[in-house]
PDB file of N, CA and C in Angstrom:
ATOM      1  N   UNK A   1      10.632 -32.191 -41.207  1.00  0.00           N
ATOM      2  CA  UNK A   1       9.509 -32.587 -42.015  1.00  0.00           C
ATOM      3  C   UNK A   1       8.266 -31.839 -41.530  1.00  0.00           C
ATOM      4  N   UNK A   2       7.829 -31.131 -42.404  1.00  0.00           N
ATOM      5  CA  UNK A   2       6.407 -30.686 -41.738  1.00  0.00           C
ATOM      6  C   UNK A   2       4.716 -31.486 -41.635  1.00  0.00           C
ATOM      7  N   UNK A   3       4.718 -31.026 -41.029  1.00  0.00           N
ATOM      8  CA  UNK A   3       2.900 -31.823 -40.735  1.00  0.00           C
ATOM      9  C   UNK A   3       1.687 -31.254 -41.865  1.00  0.00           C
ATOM     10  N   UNK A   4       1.611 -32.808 -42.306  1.00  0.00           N
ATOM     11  CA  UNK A   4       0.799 -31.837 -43.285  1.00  0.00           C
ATOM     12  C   UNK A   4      -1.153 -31.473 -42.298  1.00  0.00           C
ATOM     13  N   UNK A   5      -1.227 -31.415 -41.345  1.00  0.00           N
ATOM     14  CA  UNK A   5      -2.388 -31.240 -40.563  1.00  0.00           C
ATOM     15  C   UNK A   5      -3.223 -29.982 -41.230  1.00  0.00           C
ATOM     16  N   UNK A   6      -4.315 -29.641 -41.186  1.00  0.00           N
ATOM     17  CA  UNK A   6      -5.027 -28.337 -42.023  1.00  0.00           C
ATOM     18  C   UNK A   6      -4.422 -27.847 -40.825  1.00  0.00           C
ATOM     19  N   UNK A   7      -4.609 -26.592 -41.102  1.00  0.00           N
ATOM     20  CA  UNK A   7      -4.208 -25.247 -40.000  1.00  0.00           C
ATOM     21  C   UNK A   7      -6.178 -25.097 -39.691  1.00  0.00           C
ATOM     22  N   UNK A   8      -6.031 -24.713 -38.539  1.00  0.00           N
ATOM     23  CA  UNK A   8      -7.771 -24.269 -38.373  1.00  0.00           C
ATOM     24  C   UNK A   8      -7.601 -22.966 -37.759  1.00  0.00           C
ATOM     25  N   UNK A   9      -8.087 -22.157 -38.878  1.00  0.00           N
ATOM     26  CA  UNK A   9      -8.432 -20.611 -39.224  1.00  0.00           C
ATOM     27  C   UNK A   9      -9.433 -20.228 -38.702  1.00  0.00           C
ATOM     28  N   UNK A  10     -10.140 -20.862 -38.307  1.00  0.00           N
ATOM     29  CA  UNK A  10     -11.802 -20.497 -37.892  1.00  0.00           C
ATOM     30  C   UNK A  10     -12.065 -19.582 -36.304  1.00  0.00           C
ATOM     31  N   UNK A  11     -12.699 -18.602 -36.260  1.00  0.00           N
ATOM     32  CA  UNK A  11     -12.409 -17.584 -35.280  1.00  0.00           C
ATOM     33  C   UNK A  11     -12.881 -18.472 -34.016  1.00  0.00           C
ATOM     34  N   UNK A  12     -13.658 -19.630 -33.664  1.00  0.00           N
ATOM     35  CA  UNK A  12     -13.840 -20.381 -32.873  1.00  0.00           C
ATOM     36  C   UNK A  12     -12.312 -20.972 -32.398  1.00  0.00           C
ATOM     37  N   UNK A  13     -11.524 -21.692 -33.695  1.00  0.00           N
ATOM     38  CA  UNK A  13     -10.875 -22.206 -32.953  1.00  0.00           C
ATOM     39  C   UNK A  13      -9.232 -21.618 -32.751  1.00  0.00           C
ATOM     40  N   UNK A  14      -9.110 -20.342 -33.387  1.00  0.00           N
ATOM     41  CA  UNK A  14      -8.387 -18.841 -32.632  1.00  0.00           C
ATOM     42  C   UNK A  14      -8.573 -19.131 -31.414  1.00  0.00           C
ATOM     43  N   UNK A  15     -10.252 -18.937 -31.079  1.00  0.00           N
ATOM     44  CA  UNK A  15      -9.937 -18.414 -29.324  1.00  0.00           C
ATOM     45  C   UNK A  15      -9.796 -19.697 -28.712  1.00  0.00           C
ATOM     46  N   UNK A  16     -10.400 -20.653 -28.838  1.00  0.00           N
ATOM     47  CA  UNK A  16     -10.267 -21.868 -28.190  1.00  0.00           C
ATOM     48  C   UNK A  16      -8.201 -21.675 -27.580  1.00  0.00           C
ATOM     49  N   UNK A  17      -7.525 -21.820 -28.602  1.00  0.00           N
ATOM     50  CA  UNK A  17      -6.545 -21.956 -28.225  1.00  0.00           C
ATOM     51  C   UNK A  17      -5.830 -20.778 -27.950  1.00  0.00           C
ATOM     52  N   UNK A  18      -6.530 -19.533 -28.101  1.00  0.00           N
ATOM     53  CA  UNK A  18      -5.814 -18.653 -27.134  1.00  0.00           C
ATOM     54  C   UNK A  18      -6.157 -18.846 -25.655  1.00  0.00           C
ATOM     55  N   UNK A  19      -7.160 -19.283 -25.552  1.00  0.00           N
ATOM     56  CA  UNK A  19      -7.878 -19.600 -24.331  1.00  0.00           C
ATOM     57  C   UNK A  19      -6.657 -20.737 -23.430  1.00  0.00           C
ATOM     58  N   UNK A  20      -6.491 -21.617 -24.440  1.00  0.00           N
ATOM     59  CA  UNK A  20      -5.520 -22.601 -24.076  1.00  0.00           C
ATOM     60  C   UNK A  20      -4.166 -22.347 -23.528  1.00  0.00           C
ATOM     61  N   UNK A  21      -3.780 -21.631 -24.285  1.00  0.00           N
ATOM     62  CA  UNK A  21      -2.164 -20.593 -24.445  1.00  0.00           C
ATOM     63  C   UNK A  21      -2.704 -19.971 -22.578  1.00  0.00           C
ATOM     64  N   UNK A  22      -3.861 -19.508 -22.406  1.00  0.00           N
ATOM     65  CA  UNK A  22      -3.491 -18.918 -21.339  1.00  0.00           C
ATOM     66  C   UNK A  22      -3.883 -19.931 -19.965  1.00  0.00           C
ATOM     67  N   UNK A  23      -4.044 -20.742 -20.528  1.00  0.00           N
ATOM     68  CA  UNK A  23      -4.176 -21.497 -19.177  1.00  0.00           C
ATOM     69  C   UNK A  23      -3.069 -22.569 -18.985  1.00  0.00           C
ATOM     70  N   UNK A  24      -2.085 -23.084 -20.025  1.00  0.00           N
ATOM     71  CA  UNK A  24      -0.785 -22.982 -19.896  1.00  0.00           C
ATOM     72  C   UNK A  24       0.114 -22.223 -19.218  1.00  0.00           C
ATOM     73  N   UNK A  25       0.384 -20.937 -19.823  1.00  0.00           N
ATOM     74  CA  UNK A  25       0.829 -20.148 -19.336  1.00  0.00           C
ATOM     75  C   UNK A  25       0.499 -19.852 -17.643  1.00  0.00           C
ATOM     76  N   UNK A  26      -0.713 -19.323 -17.056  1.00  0.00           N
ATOM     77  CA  UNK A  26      -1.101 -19.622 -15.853  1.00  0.00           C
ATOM     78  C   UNK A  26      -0.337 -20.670 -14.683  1.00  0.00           C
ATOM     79  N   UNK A  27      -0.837 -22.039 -15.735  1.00  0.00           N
ATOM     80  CA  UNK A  27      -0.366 -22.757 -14.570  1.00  0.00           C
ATOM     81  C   UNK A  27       1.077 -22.989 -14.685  1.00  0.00           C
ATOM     82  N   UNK A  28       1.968 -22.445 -15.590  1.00  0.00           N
ATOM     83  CA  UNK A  28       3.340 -22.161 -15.482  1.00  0.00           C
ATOM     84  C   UNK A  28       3.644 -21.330 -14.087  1.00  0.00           C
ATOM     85  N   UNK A  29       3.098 -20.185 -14.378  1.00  0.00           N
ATOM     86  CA  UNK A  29       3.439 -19.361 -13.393  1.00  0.00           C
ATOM     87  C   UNK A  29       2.673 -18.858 -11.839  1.00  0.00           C
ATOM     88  N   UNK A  30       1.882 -20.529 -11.925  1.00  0.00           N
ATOM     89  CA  UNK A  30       1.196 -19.963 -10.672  1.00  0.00           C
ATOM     90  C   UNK A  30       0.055 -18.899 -10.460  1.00  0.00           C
ATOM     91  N   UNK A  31      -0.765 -19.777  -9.747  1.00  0.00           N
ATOM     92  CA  UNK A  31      -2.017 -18.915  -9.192  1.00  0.00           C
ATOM     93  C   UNK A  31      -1.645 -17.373  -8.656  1.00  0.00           C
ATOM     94  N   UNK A  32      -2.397 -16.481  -8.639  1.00  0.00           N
ATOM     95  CA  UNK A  32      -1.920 -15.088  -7.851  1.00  0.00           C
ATOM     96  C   UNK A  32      -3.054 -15.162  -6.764  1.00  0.00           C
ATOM     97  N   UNK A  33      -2.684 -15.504  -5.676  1.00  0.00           N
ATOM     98  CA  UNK A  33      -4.043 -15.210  -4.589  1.00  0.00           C
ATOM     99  C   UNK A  33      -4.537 -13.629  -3.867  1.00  0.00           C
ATOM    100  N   UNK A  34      -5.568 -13.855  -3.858  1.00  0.00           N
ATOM    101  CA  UNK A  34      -5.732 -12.600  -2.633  1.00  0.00           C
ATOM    102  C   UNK A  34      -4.777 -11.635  -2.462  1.00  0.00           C
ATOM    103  N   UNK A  35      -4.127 -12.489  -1.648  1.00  0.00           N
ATOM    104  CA  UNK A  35      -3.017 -11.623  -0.969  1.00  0.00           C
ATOM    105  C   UNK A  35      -2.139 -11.314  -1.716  1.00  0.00           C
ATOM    106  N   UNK A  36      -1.733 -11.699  -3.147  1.00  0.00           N
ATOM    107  CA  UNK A  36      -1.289 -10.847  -3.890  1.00  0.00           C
ATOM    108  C   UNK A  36      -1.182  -9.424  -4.523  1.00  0.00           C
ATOM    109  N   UNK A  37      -2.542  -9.497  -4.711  1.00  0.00           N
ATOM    110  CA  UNK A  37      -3.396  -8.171  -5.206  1.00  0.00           C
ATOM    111  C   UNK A  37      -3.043  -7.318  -3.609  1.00  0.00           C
ATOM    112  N   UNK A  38      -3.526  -7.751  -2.593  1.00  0.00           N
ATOM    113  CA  UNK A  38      -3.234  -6.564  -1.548  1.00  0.00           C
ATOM    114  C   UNK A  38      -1.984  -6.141  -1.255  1.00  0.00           C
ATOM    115  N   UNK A  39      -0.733  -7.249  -1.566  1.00  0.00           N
ATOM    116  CA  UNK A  39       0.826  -6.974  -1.568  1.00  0.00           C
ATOM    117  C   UNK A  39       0.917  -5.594  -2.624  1.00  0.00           C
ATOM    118  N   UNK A  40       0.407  -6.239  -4.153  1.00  0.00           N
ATOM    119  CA  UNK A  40       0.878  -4.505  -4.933  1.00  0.00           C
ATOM    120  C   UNK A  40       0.055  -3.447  -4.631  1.00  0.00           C
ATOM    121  N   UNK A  41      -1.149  -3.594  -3.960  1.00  0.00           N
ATOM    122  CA  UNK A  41      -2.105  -1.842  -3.450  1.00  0.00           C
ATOM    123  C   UNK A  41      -1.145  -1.607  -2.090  1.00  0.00           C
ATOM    124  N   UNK A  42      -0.726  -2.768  -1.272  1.00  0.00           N
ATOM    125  CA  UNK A  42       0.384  -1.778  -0.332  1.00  0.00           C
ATOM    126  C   UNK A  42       1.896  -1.297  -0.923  1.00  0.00           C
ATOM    127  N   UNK A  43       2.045  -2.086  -2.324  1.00  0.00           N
ATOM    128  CA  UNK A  43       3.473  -1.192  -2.473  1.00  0.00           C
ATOM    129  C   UNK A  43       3.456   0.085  -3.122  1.00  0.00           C
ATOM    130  N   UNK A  44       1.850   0.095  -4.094  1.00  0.00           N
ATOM    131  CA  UNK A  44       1.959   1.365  -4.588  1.00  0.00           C
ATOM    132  C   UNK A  44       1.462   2.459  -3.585  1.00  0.00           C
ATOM    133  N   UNK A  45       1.143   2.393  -2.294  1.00  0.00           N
ATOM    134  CA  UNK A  45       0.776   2.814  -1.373  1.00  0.00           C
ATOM    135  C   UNK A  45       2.562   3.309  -0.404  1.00  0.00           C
ATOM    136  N   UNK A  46       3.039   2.273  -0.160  1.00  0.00           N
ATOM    137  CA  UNK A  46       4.444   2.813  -0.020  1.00  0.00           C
ATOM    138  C   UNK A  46       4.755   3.801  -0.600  1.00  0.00           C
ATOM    139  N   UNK A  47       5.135   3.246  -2.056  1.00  0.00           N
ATOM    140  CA  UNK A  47       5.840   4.329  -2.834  1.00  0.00           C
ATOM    141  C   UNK A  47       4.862   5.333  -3.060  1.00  0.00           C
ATOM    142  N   UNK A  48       4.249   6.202  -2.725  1.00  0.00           N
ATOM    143  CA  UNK A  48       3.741   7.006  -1.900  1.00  0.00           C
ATOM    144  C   UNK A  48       3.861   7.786  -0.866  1.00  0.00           C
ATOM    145  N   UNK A  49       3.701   7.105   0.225  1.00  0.00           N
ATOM    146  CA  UNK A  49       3.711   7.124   1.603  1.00  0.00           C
ATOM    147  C   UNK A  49       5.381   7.455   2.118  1.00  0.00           C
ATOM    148  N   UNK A  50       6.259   6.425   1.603  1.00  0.00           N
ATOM    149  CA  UNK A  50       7.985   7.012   1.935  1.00  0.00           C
ATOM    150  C   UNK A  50       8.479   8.407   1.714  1.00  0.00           C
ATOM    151  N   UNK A  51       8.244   8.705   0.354  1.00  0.00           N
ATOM    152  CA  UNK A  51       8.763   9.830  -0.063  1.00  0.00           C
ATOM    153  C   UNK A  51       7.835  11.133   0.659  1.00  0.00           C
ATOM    154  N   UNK A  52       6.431  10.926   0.312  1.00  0.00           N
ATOM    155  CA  UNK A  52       6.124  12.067   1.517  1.00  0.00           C
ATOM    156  C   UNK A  52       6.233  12.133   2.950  1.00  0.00           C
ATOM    157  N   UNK A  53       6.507  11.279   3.821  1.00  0.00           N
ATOM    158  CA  UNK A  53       6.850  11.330   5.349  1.00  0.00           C
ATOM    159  C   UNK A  53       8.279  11.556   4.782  1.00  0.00           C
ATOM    160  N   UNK A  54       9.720  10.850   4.103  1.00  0.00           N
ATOM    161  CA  UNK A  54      10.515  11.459   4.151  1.00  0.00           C
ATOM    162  C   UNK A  54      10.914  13.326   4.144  1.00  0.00           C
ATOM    163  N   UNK A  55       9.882  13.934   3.004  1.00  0.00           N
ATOM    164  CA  UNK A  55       9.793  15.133   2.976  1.00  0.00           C
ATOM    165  C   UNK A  55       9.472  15.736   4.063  1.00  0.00           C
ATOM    166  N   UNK A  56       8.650  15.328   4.882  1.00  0.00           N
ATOM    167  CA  UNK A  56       7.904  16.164   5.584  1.00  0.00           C
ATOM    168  C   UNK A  56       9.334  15.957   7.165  1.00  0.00           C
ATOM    169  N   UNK A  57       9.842  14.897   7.128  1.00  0.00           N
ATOM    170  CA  UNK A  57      10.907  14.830   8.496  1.00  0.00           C
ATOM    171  C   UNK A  57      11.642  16.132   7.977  1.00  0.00           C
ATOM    172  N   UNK A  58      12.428  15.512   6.979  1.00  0.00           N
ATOM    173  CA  UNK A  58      13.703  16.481   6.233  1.00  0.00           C
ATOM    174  C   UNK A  58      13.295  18.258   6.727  1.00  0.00           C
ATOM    175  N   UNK A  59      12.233  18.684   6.289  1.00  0.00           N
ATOM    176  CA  UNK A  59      11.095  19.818   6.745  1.00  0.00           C
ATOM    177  C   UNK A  59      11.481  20.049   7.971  1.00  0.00           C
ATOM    178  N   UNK A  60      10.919  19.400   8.940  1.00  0.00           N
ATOM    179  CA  UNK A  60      10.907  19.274   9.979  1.00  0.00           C
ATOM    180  C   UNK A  60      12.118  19.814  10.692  1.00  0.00           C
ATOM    181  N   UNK A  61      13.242  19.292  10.342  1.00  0.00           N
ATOM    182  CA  UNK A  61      14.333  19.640  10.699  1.00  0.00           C
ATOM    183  C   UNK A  61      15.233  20.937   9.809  1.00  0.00           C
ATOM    184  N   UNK A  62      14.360  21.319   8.390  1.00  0.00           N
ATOM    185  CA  UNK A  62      15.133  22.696   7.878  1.00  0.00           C
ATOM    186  C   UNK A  62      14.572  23.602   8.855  1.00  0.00           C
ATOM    187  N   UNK A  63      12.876  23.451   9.141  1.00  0.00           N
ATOM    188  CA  UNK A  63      12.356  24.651   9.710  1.00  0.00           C
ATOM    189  C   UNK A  63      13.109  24.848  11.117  1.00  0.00           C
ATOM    190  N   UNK A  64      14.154  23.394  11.676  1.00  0.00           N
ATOM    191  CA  UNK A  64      14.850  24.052  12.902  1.00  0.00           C
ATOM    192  C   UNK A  64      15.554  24.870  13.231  1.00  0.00           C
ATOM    193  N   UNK A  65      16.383  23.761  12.141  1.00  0.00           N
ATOM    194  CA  UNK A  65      17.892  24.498  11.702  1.00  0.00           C
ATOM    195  C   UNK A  65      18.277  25.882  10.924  1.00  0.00           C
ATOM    196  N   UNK A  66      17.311  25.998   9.783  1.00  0.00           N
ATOM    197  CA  UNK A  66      17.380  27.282   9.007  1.00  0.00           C
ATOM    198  C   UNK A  66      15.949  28.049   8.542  1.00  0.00           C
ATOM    199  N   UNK A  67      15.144  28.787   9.848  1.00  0.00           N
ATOM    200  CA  UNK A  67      13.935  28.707   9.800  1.00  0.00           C
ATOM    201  C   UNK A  67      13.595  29.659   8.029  1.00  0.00           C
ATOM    202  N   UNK A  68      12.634  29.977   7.700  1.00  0.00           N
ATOM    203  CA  UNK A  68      12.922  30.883   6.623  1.00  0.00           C
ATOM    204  C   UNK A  68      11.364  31.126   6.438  1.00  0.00           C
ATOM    205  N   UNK A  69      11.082  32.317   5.564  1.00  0.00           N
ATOM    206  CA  UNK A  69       9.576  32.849   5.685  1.00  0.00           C
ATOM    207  C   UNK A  69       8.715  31.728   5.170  1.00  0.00           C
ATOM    208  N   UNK A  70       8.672  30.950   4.576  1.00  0.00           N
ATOM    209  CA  UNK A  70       8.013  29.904   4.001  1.00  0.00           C
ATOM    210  C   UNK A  70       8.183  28.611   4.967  1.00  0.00           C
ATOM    211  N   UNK A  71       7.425  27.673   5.339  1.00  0.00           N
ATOM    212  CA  UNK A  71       7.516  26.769   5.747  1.00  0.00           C
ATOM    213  C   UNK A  71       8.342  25.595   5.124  1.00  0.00           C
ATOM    214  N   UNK A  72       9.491  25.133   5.379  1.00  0.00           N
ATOM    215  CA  UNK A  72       9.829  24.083   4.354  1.00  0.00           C
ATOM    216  C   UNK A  72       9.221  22.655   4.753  1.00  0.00           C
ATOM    217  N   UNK A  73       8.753  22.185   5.795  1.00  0.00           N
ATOM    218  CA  UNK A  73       7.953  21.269   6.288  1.00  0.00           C
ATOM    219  C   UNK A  73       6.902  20.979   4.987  1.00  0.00           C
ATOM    220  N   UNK A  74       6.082  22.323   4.887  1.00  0.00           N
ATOM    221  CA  UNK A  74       4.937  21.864   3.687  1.00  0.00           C
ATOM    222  C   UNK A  74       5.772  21.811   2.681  1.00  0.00           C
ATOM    223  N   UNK A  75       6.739  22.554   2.591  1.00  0.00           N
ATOM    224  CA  UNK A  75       7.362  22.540   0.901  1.00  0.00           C
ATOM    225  C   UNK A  75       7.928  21.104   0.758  1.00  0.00           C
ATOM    226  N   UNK A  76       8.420  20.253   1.791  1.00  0.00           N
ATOM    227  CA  UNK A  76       8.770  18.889   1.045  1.00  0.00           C
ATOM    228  C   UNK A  76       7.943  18.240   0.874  1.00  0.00           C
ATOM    229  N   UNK A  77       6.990  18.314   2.329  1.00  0.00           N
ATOM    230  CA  UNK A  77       5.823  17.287   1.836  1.00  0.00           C
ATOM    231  C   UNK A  77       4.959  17.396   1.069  1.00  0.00           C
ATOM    232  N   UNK A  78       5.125  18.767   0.401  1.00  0.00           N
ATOM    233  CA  UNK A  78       4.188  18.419  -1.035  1.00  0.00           C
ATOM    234  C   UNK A  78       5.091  17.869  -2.347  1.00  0.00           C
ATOM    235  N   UNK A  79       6.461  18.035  -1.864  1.00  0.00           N
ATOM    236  CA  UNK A  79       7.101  17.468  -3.316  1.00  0.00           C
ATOM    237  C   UNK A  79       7.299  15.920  -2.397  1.00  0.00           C
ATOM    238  N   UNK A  80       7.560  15.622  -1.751  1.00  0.00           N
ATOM    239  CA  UNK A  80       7.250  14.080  -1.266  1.00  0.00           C
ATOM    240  C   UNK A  80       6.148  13.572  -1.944  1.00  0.00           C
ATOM    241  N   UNK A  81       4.991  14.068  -1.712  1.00  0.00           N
ATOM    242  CA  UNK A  81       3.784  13.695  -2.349  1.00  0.00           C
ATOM    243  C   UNK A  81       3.753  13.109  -3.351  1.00  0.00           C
ATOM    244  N   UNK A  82       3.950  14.568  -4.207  1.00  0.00           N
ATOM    245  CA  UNK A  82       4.531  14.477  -5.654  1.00  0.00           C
ATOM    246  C   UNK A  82       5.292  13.697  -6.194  1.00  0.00           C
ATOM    247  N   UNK A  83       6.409  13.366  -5.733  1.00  0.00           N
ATOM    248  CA  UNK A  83       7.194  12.859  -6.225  1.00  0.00           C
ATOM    249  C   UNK A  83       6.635  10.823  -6.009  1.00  0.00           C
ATOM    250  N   UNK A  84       6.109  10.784  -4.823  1.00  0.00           N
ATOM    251  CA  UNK A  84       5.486   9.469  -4.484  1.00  0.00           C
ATOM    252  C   UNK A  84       4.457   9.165  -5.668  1.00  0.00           C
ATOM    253  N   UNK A  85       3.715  10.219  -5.962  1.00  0.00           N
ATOM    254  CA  UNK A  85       2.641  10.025  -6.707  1.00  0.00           C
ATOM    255  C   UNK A  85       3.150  10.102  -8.473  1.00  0.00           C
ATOM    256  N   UNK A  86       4.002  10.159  -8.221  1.00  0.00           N
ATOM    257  CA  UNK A  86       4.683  10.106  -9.986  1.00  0.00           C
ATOM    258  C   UNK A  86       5.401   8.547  -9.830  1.00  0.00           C
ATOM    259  N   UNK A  87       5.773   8.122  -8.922  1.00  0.00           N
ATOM    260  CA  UNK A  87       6.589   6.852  -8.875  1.00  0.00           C
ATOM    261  C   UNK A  87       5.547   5.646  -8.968  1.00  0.00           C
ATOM    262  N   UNK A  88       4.600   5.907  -8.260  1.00  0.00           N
ATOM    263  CA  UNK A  88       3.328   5.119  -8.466  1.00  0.00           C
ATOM    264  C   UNK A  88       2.970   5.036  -9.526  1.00  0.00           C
ATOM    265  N   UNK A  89       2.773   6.249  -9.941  1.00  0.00           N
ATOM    266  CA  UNK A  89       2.178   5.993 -11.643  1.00  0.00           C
ATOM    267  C   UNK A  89       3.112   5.308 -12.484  1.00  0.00           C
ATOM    268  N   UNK A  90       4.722   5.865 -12.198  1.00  0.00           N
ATOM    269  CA  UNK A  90       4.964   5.108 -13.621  1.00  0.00           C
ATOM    270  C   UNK A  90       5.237   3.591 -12.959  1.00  0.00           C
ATOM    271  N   UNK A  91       5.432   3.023 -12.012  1.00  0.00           N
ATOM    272  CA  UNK A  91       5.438   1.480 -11.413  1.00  0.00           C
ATOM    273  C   UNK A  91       3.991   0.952 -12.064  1.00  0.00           C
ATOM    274  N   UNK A  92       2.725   1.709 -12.084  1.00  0.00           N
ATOM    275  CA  UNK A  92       1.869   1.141 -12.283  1.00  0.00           C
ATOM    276  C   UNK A  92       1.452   1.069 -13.852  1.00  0.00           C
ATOM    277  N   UNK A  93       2.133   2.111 -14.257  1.00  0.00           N
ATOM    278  CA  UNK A  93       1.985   1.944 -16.167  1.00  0.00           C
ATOM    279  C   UNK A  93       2.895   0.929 -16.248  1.00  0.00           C
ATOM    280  N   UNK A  94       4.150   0.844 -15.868  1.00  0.00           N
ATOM    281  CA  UNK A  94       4.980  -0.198 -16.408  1.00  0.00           C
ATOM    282  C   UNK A  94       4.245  -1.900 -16.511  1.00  0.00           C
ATOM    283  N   UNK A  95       3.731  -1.798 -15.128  1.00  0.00           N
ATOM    284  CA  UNK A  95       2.969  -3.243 -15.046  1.00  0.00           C
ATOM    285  C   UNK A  95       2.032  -3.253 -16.028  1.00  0.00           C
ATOM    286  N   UNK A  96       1.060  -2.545 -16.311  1.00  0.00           N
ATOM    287  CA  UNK A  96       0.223  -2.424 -16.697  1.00  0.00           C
ATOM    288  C   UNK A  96       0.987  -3.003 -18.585  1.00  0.00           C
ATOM    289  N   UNK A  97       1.705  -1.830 -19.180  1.00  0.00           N
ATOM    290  CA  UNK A  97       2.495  -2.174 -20.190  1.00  0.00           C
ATOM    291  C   UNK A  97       2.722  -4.037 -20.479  1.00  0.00           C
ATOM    292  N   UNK A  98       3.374  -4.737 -19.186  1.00  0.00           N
ATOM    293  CA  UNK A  98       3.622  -6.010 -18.983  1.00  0.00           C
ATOM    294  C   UNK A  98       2.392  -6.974 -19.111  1.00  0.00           C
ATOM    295  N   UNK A  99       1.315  -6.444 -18.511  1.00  0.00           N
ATOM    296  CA  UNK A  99       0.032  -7.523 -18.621  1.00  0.00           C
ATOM    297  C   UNK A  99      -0.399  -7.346 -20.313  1.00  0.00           C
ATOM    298  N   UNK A 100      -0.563  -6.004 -20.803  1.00  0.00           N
ATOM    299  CA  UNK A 100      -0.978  -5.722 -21.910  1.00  0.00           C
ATOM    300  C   UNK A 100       0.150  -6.969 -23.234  1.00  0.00           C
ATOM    301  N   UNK A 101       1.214  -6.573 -22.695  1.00  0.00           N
ATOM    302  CA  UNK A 101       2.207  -7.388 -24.242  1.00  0.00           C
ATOM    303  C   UNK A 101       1.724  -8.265 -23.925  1.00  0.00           C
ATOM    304  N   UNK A 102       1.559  -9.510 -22.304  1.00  0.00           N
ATOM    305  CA  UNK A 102       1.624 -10.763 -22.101  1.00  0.00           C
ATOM    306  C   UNK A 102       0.290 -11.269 -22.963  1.00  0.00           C
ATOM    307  N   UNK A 103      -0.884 -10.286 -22.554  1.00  0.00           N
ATOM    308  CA  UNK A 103      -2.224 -10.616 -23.445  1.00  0.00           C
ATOM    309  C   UNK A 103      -2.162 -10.656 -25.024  1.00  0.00           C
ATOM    310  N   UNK A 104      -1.647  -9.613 -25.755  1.00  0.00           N
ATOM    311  CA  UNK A 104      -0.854 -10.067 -27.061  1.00  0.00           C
ATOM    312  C   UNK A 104      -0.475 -10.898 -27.533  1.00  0.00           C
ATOM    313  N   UNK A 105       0.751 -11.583 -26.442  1.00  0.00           N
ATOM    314  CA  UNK A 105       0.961 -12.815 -26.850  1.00  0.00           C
ATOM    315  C   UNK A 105       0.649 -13.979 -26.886  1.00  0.00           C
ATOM    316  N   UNK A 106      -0.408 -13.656 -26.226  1.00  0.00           N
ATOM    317  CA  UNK A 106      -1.392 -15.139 -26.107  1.00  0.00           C
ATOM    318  C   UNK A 106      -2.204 -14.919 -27.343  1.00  0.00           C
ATOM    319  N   UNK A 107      -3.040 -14.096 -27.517  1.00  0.00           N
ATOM    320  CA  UNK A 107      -3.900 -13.912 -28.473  1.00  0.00           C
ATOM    321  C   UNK A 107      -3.014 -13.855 -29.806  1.00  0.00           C
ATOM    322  N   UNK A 108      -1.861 -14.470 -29.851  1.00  0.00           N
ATOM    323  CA  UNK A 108      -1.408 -14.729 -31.528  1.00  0.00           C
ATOM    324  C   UNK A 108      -1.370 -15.908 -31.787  1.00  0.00           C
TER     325      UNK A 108
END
């Protein structure tokens, strides 16, 4: 059976209850403290940080083992870098992607 209640269209009371929707939602899923926010600046900082010290060991040990006119030391650790700094980005678009739909769906 449906409700016959008016629907309220009015751009006031849109946001009111998107407003609502998100503070539901919220306290579904818990406060994010502080130390949250500093947990993901150290992981995108990891994923970073691994892949270029991995490069640069790996290096370390071609220039022992198979020295060659080029340094391979710099040559990993700049694709370490690289490669850290592409993993970051897309970890951080993906999230980013995730907050964006979640805001969407509140605001319908």
């Amino acid at each position: 059976m449906e409700s016959k209640a008016p629907k309220d269209t009015s751009k006031l009371g849109r946001e009111v209850g998107a407003q609502e929707g998100r503070k539901l939602k919220s306290r579904r899923t818990g406060k994010r403290s502080i130390w949250f926010g500093i947990g993901m600046f150290g992981l995108v900082g990891w994923s970073i940080a691994v892949p270029t010290v991995l490069g640069a060991v790996l290096g370390i040990w071609l220039d022992g083992h198979f020295p060659q006119r080029f340094s391979w030391t710099l040559t990993l650790l700049i694709t370490g870098l690289a490669l850290g700094c592409f993993n970051a980005w897309f970890w951080v678009e993906k999230e980013s992607r995730e907050i964006q739909n979640e805001l969407e769906e509140n605001d319908e």
